[in-house]
Protein backbone atom coordinates (compact mmCIF):
# COMPACT_ATOMS: atom_id res chain seq x y z
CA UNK A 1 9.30 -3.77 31.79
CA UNK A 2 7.38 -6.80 31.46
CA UNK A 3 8.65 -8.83 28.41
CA UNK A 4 7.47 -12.65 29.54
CA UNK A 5 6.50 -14.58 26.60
CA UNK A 6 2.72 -13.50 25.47
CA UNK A 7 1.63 -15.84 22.88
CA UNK A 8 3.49 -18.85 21.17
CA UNK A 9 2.70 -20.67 18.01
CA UNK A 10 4.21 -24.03 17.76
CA UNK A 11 4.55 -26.01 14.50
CA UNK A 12 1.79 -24.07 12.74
CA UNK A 13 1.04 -25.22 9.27
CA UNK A 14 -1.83 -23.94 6.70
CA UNK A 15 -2.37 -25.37 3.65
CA UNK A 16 -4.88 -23.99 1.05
CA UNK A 17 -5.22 -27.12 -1.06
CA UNK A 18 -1.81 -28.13 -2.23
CA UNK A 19 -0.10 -24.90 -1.51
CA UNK A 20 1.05 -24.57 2.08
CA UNK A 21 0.63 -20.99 3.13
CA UNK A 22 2.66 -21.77 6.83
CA UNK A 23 5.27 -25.00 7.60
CA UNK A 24 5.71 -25.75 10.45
CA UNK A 25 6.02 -22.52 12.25
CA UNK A 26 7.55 -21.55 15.67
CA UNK A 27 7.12 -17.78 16.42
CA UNK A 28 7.07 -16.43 20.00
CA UNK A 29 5.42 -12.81 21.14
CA UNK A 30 6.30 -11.34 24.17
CA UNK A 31 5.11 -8.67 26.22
CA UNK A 32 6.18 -4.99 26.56
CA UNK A 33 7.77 -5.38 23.19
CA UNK A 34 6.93 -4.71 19.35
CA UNK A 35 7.98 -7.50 17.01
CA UNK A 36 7.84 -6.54 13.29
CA UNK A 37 7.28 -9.34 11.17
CA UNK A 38 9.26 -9.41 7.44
CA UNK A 39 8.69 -11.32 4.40
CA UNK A 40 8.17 -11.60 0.53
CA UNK A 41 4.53 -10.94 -0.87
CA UNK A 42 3.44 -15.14 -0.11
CA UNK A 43 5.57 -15.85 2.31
CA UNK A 44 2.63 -16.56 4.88
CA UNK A 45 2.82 -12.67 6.98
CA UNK A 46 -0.88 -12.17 6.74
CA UNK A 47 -1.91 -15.96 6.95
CA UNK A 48 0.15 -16.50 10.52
CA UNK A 49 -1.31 -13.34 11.98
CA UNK A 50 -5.13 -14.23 10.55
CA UNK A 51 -4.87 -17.22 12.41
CA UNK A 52 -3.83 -16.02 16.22
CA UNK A 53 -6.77 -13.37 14.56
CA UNK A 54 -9.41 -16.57 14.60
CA UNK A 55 -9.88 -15.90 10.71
CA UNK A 56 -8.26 -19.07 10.30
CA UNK A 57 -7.67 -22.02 11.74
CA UNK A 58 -4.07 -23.89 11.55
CA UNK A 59 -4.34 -27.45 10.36
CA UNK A 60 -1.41 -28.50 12.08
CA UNK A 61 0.45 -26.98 15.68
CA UNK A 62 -0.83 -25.59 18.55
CA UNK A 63 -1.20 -22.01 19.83
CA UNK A 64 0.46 -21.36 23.72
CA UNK A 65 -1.30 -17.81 25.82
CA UNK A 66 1.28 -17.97 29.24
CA UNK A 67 2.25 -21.48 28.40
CA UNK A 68 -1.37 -23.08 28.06
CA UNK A 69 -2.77 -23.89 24.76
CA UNK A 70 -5.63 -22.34 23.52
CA UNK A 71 -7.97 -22.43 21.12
CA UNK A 72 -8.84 -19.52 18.48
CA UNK A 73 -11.69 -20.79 16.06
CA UNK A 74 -13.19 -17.22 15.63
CA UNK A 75 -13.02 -13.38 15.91
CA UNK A 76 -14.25 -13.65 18.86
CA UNK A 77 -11.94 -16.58 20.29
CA UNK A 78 -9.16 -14.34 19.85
CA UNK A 79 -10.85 -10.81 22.07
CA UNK A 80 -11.19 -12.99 24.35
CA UNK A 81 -7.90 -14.26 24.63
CA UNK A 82 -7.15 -10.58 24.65
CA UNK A 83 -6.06 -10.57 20.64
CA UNK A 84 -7.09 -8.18 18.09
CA UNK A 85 -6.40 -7.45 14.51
CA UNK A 86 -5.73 -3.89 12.87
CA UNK A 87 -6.15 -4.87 9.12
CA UNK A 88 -4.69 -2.76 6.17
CA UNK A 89 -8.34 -2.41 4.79
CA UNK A 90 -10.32 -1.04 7.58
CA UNK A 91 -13.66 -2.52 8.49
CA UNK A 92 -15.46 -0.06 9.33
CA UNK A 93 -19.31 1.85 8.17
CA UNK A 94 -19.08 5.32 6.82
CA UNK A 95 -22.22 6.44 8.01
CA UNK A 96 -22.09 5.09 11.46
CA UNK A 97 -19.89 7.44 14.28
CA UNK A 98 -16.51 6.62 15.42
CA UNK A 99 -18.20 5.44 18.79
CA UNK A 100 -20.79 3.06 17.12
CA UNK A 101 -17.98 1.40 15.30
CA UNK A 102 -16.12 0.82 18.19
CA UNK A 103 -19.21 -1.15 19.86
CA UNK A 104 -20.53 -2.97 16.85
CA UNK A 105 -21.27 -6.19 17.10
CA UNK A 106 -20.85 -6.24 21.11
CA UNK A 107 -23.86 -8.08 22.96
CA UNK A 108 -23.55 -5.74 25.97
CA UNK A 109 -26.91 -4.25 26.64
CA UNK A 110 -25.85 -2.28 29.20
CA UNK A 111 -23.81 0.05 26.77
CA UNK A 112 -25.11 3.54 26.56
CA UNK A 113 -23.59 6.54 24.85
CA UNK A 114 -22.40 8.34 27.42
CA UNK A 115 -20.55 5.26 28.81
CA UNK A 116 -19.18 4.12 25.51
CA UNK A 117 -17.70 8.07 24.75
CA UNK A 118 -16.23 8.10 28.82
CA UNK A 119 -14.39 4.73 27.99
CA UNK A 120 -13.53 5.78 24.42
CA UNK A 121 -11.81 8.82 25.77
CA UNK A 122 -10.34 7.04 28.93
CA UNK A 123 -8.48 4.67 25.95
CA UNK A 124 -7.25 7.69 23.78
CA UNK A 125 -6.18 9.70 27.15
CA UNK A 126 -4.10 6.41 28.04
CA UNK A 127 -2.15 6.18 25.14
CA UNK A 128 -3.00 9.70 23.73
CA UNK A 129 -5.21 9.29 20.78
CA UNK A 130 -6.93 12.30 19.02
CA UNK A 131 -10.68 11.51 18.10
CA UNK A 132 -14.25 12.71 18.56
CA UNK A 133 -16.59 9.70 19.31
CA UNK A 134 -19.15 11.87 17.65
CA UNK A 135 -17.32 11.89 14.00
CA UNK A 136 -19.01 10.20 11.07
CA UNK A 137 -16.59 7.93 9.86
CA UNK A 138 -16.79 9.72 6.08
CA UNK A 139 -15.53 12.33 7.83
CA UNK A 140 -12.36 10.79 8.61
CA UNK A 141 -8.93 11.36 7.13
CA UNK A 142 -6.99 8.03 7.27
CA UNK A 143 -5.05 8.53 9.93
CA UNK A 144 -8.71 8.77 11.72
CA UNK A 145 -9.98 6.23 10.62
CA UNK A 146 -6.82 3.77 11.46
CA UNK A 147 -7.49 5.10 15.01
CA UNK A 148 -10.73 3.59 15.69
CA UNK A 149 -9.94 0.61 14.35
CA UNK A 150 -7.31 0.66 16.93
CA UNK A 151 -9.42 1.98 19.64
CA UNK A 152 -12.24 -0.32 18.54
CA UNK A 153 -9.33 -3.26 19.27
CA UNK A 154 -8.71 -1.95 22.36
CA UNK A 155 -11.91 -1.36 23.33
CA UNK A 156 -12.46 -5.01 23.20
CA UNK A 157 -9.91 -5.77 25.80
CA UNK A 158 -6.65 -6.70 23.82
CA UNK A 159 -3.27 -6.51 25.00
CA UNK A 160 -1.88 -8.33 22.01
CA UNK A 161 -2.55 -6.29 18.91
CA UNK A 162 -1.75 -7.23 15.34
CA UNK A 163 -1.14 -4.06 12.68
CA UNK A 164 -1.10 -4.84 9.06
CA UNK A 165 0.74 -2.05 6.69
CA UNK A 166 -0.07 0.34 9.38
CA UNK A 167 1.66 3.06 8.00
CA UNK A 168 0.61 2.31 4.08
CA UNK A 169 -1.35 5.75 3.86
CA UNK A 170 0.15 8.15 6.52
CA UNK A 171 1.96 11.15 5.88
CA UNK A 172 5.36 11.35 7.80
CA UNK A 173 4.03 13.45 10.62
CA UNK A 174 0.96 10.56 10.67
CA UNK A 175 3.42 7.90 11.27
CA UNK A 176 5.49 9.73 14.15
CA UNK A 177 2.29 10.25 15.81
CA UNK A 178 1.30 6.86 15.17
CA UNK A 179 5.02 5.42 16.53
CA UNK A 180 4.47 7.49 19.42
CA UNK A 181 1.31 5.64 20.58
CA UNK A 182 2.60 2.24 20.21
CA UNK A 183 5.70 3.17 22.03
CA UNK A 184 2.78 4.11 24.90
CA UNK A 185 1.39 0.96 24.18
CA UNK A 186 4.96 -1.05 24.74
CA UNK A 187 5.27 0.71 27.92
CA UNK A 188 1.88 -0.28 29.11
CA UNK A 189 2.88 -3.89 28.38
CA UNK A 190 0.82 -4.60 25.62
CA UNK A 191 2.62 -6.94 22.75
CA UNK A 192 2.38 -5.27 19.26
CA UNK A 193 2.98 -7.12 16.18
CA UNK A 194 3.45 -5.28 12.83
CA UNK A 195 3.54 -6.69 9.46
CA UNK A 196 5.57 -4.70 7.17
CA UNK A 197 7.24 -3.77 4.42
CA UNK A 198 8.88 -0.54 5.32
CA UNK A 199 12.59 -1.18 6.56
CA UNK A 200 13.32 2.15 7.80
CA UNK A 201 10.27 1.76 10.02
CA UNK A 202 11.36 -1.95 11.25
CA UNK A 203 14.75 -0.37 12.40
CA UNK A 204 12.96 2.29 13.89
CA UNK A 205 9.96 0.88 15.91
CA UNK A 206 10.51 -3.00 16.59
CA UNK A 207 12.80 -4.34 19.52
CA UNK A 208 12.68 -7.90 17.46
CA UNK A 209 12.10 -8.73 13.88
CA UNK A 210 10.79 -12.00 12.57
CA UNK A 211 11.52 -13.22 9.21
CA UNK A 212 8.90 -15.42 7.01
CA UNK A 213 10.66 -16.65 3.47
CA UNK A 214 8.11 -19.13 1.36
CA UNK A 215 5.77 -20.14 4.36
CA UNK A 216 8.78 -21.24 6.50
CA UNK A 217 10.09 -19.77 9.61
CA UNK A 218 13.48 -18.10 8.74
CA UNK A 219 14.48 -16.82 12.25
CA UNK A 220 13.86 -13.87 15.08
CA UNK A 221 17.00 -11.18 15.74
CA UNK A 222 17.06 -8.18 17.89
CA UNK A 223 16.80 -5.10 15.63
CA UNK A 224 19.47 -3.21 17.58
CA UNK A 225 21.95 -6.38 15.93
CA UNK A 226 21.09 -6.38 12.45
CA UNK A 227 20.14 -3.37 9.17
CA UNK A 228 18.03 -3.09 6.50
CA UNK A 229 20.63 -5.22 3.90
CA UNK A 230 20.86 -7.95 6.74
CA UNK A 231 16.85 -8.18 6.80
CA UNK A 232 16.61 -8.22 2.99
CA UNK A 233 19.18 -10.80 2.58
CA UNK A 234 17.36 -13.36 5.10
CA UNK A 235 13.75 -12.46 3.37
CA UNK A 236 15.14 -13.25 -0.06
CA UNK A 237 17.71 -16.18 0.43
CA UNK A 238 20.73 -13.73 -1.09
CA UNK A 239 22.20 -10.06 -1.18
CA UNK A 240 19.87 -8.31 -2.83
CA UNK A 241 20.53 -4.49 -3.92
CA UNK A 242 18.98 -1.62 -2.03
CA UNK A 243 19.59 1.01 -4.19
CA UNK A 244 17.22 2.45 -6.43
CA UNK A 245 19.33 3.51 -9.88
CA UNK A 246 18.52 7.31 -10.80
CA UNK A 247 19.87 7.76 -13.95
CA UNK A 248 19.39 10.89 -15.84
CA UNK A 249 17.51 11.24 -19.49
CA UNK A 250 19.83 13.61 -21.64
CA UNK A 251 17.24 15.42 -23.43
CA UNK A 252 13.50 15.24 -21.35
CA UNK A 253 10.69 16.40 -23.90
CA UNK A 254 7.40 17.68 -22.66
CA UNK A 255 4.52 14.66 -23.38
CA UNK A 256 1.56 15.63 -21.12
CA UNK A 257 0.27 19.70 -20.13
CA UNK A 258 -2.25 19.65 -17.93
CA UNK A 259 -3.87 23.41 -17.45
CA UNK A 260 -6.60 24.28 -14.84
CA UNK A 261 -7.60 20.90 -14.39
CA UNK A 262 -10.88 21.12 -12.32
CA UNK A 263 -12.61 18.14 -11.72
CA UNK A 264 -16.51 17.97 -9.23
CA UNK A 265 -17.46 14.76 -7.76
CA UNK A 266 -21.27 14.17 -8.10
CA UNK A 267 -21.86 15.69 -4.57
CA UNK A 268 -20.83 18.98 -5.59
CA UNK A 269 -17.31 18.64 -4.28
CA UNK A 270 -14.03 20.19 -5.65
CA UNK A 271 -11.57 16.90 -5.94
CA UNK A 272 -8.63 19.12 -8.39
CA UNK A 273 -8.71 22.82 -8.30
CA UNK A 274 -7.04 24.25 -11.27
CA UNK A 275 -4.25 21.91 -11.46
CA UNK A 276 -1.74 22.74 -13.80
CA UNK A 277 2.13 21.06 -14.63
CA UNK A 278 3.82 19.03 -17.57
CA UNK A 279 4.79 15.60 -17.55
CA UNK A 280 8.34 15.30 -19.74
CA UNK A 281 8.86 11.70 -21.50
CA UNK A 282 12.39 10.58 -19.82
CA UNK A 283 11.58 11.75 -16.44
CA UNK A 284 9.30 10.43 -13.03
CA UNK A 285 6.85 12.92 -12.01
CA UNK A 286 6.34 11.87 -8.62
CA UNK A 287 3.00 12.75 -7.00
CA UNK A 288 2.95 12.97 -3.09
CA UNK A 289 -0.09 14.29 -0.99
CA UNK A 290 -2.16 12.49 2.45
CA UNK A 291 -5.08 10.08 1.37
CA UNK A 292 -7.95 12.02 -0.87
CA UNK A 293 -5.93 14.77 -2.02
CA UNK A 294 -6.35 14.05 -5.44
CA UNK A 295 -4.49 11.57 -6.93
CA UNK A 296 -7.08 9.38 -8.07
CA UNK A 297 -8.92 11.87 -9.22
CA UNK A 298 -5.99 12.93 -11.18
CA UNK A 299 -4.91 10.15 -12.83
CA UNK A 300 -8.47 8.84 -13.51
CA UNK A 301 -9.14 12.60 -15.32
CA UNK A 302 -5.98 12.78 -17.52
CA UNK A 303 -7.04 8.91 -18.59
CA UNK A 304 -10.85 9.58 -19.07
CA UNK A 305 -11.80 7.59 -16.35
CA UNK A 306 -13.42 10.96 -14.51
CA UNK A 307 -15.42 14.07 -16.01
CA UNK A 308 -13.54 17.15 -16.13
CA UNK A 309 -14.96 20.49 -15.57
CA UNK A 310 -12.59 22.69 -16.92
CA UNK A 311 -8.85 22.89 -17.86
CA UNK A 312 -7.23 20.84 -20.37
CA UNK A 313 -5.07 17.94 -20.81
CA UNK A 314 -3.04 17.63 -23.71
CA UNK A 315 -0.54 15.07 -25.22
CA UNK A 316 2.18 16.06 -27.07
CA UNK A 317 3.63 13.73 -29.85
CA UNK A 318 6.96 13.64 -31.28
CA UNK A 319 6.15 16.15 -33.86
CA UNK A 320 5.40 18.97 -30.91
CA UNK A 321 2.16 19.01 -31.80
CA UNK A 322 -0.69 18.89 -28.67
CA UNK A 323 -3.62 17.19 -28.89
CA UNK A 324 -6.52 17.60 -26.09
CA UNK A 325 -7.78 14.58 -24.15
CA UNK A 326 -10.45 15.92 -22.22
CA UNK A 327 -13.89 14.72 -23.07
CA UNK A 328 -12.37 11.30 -24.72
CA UNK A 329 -13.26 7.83 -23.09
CA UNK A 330 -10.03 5.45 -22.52
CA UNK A 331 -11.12 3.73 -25.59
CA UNK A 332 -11.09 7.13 -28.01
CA UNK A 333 -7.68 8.07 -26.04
CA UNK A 334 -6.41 4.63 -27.21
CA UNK A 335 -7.61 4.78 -30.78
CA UNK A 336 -5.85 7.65 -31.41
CA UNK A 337 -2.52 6.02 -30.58
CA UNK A 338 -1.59 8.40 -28.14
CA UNK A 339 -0.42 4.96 -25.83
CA UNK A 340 -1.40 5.52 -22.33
CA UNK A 341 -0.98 3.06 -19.83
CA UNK A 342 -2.64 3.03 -16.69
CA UNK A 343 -1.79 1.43 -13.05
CA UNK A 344 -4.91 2.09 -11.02
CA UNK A 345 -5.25 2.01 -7.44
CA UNK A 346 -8.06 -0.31 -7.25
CA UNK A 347 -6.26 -3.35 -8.84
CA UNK A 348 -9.80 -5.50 -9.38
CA UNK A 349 -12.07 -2.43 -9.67
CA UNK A 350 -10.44 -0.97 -12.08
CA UNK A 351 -7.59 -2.81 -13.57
CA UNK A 352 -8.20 -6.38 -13.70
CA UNK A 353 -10.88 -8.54 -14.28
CA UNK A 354 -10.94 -11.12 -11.03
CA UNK A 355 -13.05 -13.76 -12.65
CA UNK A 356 -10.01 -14.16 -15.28
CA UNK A 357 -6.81 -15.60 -15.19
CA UNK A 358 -3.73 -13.76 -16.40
CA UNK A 359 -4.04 -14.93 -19.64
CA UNK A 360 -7.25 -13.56 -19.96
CA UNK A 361 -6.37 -9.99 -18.43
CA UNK A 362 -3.84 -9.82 -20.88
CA UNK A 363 -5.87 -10.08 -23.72
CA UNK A 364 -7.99 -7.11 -22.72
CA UNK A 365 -4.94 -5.45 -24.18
CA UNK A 366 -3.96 -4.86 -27.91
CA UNK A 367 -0.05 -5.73 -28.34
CA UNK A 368 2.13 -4.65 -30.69
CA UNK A 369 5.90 -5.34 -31.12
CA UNK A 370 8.63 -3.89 -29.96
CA UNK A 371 11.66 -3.36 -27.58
CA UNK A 372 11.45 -4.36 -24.04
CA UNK A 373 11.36 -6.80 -21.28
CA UNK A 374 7.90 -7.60 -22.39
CA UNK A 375 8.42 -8.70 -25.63
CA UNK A 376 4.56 -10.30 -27.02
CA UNK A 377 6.40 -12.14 -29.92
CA UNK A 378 3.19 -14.48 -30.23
CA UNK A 379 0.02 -14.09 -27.49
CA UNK A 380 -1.68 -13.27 -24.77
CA UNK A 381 -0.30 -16.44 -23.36
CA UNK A 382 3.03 -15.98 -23.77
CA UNK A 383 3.04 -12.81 -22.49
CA UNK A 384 1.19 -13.71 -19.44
CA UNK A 385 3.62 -16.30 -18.72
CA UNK A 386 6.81 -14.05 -18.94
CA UNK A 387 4.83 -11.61 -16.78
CA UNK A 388 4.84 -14.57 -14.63
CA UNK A 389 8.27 -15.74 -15.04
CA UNK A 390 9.94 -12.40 -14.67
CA UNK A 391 7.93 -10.56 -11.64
CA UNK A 392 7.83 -14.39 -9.65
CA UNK A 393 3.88 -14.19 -9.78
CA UNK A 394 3.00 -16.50 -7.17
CA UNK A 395 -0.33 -18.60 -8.92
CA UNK A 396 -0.59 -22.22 -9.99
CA UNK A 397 -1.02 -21.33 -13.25
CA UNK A 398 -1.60 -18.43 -16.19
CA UNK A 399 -5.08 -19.31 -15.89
CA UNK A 400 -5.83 -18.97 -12.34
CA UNK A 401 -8.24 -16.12 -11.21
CA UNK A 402 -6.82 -12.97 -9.96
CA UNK A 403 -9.23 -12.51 -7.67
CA UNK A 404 -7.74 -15.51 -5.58
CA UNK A 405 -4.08 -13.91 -5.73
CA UNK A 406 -2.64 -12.34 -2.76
CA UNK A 407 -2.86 -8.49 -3.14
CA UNK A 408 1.05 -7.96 -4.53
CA UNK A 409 0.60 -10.83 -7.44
CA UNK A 410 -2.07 -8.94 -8.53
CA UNK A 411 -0.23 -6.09 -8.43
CA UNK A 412 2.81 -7.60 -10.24
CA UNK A 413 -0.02 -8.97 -12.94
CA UNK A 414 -1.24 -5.31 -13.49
CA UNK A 415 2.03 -3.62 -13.53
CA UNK A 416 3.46 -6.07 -15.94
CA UNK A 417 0.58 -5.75 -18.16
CA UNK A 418 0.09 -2.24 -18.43
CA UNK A 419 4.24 -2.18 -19.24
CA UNK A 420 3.80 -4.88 -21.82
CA UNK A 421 1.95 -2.26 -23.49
CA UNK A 422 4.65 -0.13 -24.51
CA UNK A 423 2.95 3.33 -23.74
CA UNK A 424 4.70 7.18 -24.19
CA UNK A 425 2.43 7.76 -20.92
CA UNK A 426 2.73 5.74 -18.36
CA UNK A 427 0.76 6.30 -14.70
CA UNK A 428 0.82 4.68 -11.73
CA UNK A 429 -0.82 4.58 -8.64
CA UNK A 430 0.74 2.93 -5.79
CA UNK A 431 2.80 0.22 -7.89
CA UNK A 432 4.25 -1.17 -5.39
CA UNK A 433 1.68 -1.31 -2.14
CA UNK A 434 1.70 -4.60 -0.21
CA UNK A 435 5.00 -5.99 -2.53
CA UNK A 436 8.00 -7.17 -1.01
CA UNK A 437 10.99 -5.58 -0.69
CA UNK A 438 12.73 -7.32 -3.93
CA UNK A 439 9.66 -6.92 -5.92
CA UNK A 440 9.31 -3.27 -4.71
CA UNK A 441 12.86 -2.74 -6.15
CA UNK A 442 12.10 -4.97 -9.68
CA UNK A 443 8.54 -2.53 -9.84
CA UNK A 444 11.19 0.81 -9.44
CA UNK A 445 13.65 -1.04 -12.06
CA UNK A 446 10.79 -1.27 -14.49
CA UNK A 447 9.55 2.25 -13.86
CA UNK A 448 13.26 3.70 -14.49
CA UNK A 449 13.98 1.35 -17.78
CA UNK A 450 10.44 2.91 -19.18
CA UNK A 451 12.03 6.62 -18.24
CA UNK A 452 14.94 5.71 -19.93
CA UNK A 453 13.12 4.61 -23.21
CA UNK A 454 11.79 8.00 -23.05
CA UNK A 455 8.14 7.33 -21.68
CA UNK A 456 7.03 10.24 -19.01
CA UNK A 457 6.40 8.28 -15.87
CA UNK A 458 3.50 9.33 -13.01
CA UNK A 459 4.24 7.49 -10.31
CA UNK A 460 1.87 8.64 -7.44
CA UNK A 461 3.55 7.32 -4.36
CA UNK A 462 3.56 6.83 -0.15
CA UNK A 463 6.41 6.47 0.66
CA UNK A 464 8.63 10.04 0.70
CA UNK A 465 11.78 8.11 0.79
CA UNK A 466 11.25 6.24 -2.38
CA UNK A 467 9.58 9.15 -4.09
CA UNK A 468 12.98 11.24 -3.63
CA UNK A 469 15.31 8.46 -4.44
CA UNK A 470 13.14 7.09 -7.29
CA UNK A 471 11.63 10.71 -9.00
CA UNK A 472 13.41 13.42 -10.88
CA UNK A 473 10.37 15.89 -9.32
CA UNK A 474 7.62 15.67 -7.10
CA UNK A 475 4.75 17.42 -7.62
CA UNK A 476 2.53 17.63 -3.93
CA UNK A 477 -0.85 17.78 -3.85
CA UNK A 478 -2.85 19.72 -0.89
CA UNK A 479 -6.68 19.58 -0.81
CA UNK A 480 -6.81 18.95 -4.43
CA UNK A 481 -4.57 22.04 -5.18
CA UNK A 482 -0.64 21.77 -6.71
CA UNK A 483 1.14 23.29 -2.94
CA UNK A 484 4.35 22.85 -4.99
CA UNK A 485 6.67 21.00 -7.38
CA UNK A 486 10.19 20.16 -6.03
CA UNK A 487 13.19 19.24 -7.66
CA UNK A 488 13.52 15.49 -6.06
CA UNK A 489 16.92 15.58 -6.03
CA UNK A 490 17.22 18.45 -3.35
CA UNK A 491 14.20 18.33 -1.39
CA UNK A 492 13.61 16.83 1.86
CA UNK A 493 10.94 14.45 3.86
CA UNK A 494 10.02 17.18 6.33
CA UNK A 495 9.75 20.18 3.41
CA UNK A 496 7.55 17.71 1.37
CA UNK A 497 5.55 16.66 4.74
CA UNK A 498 5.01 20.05 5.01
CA UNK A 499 3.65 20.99 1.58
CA UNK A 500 0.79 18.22 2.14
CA UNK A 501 -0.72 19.54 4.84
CA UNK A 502 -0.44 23.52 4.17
CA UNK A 503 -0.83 25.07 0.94
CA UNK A 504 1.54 27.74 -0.33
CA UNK A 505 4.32 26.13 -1.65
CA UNK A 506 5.23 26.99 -4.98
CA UNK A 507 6.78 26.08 -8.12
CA UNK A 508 10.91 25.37 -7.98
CA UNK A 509 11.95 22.79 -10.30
């Protein structure tokens, strides 16, 4: 196998005004092998990669291809140095086909359809991809989709290719498949990078791991020489536990029915059929299911956020007493003191206002007093600076827009927010997507301390692992149906693969 040095970056440095995003950074890729590349949320992943991507350009260092230096001042520097980005938001058009994706923006007037499809399917017969040229890209599960942006790459040429939270969305069987074609891809001599989070994965996929800590070059070992707590511990700077505590609530209470929840989109198109299960305070609910199953469609119903059709949703208080939610807006919900908190998946969309600093996000809140690691003993302020202080937000300052924060502090923002908020309900979409590994584990800390306070937790999640370490059940979600609810303490990855991609499962815990 060919593994001769690909690309090297020598004494890279990016600054973005006084912070430096890379110092001084020496990172080699070589051929014929995958290189996984580790690191806290701001430790400069994404911001390397973007620049051997010609999104950026480094202000200091120099960038070797076999030796020579090169130059990468654009997108299309780097396809023609035979690099090509696979970004964790795809870029593609819904309404356009799988094959005109791949070609847009070429100049190539020569390209016809028939051409384009006999090279697409030359590419996915190489490395065996599964995809119809002819596809609308709204047609697409996720998995799909992350194909043609990888055909699209190689398409273009590449033979260095750059994956960012590849496997963020992919069901178990999704990510074997996916591990399958980059092992095709290794063999072939291509170099693949992949930024992740994931240390299972790393162990499993990557010949060579490279660690980032605070925009500084940490160090490259072989993965076959190191584990996941060796990884963590040279990502963080010291030992850092990899255990998520499970502890168990003595006396669970129900807090949230849901009956026959049905929910339409305005197309027409069944998103929850007849969705039914309780929610106790003092336990996580996990919810598990491939992209557009349901979840946000759940979550966003049970909070007002989406019409319901039929069913109901009910919150039980302390006295045992139900009362129904459905046809309230989040503000009625909140007047009536039923405390809800909610951790949506679109962060700025939904959750936060970008314009604002974190001082101002918090104050779209009411506070009142109480017990917790958010205590708001005097104001928005405050609060948004212990938010700060405790979850490491990486910002200048409390009043710095969120809309400029990497994707994580934003997600450490939200998160600490909506806990601040001291809610018998608490929901959560993805809590933890594009954190680091220490944050990850403060985010499943937090989730587990509000369980514990008696709070019923809905924590719709990825990744199966944490979902059955973290969860006292799981309920999986199939095509917007319930295929099952599991006890998470005895089910297993391939049972719970299983349920979200075939319906029939049913009820055990």
């Amino acid at each position: 196998m060919n593994t001769s040095c690909a690309i090297e970056m020598r004494g890279i440095t990016k600054r973005f005004g006084q912070v430096v995003a890379n110092d001084s950074i020496d990172l080699s890729i070589k051929r014929g092998e995958i290189l996984s590349l580790l690191g806290e949320n701001g430790s400069g992943k994404t911001t390397l990669m973007n620049m051997l991507a010609g999104i950026y350009q480094p202000d200091e260092g120099e960038i070797l291809q076999d030796g020579l230096p090169i130059a990468i001042r654009s997108p299309k520097d780097a396809y023609d140095h035979g690099i090509g980005m696979i970004h964790q938001h795809y870029k593609l058009v819904d309404v356009f086909t799988a094959a005109q994706n791949i070609v847009l923006g070429l100049n190539d007037q020569k390209l016809d359809l028939k051409s384009i499809n006999a090279k697409v399917k030359a590419i996915c017969d190489k490395y065996s991809f599964v995809i119809d040229p002819a596809m609308k890209i709204y047609d697409m599960s996720v998995s799909q989709k992350q194909t043609v942006e990888i055909v699209k790459v190689l398409y273009r040429g590449a033979d260095i290719l750059i994956l960012d939270e590849p496997t963020a969305v992919l069901t178990p069987q999704e990510t074997d498949k996916l591990f399958a074609v980059l092992h095709n891809m290794k063999a072939d001599g291509k170099a693949v990078i992949i930024i992740t989070h994931k240390l299972n994965e790393v162990m499993e996929i990557s010949d060579e791991v490279a660690v980032l800590r605070k925009g500084k070059y940490i160090g490259t070992v072989k993965t076959s020489e190191t584990d996941p707590q060796a990884l963590t511990d040279m990502m963080v700077g010291h030992a850092v536990v990899l255990n998520i505590d499970r502890p168990k609530f003595e006396k669970p209470v129900p807090r949230l029915k849901v009956q026959g929840l049905t929910c339409i989109d305005h197309e027409g198109i069944t998103k929850l059929d007849g969705v039914s299960f309780t929610a106790n305070g003092g336990e996580i609910l996990g919810v598990a299911g491939i992209a557009g199953s349901g979840q946000k469609e759940l979550l966003e119903s049970i909070s007002g956020l989406y019409p319901v059709k039929e069913g109901s949703v009910s919150f039980i208080g302390g006295d045992g007493k139900a009362k129904e939610l459905v046809g309230m807006t989040p503000m009625q919900i909140r007047k009536t003191g039923v405390g809800m908190a909610f951790v949506p998946e679109d962060r700025l969309g939904m959750g936060l206002v970008g314009s604002m600093g974190m001082t101002g996000n918090m104050m779209l809140r009411s506070w009142r007093k109480g017990k917790g690691i958010f205590l708001n003993k005097k104001s928005p302020e405050d609060l948004a600076k212990k938010i700060w202080d405790e979850l490491e937000v990486v910002t200048p300052s409390t009043s710095f827009p969120v809309r400029r924060m990497s994707g994580g502090n934003v997600q450490k923002v939200l998160v600490g927010r909506e806990i601040a908020s001291q809610p018998k309900i608490l929901m959560t979409a993805y809590p933890v997507r594009g954190l680091d590994i220490n944050t990850s584990y403060t985010i499943y800390n937090l989730l587990t301390e509000q369980k514990m306070n008696g709070v019923a937790v809905l924590f719709v999640g990825e990744d199966l692992d944490v979902l059955l370490e973290l969860c006292d059940r799981i309920l999986v979600l199939c095509g917007g149906k319930v295929s099952g609810i599991v006890d998470a303490r005895s089910a297993t990855k391939e049972e719970i693969g299983f349920m979200m991609t075939t319906l029939g499962g049913k009820e055990n815990a």
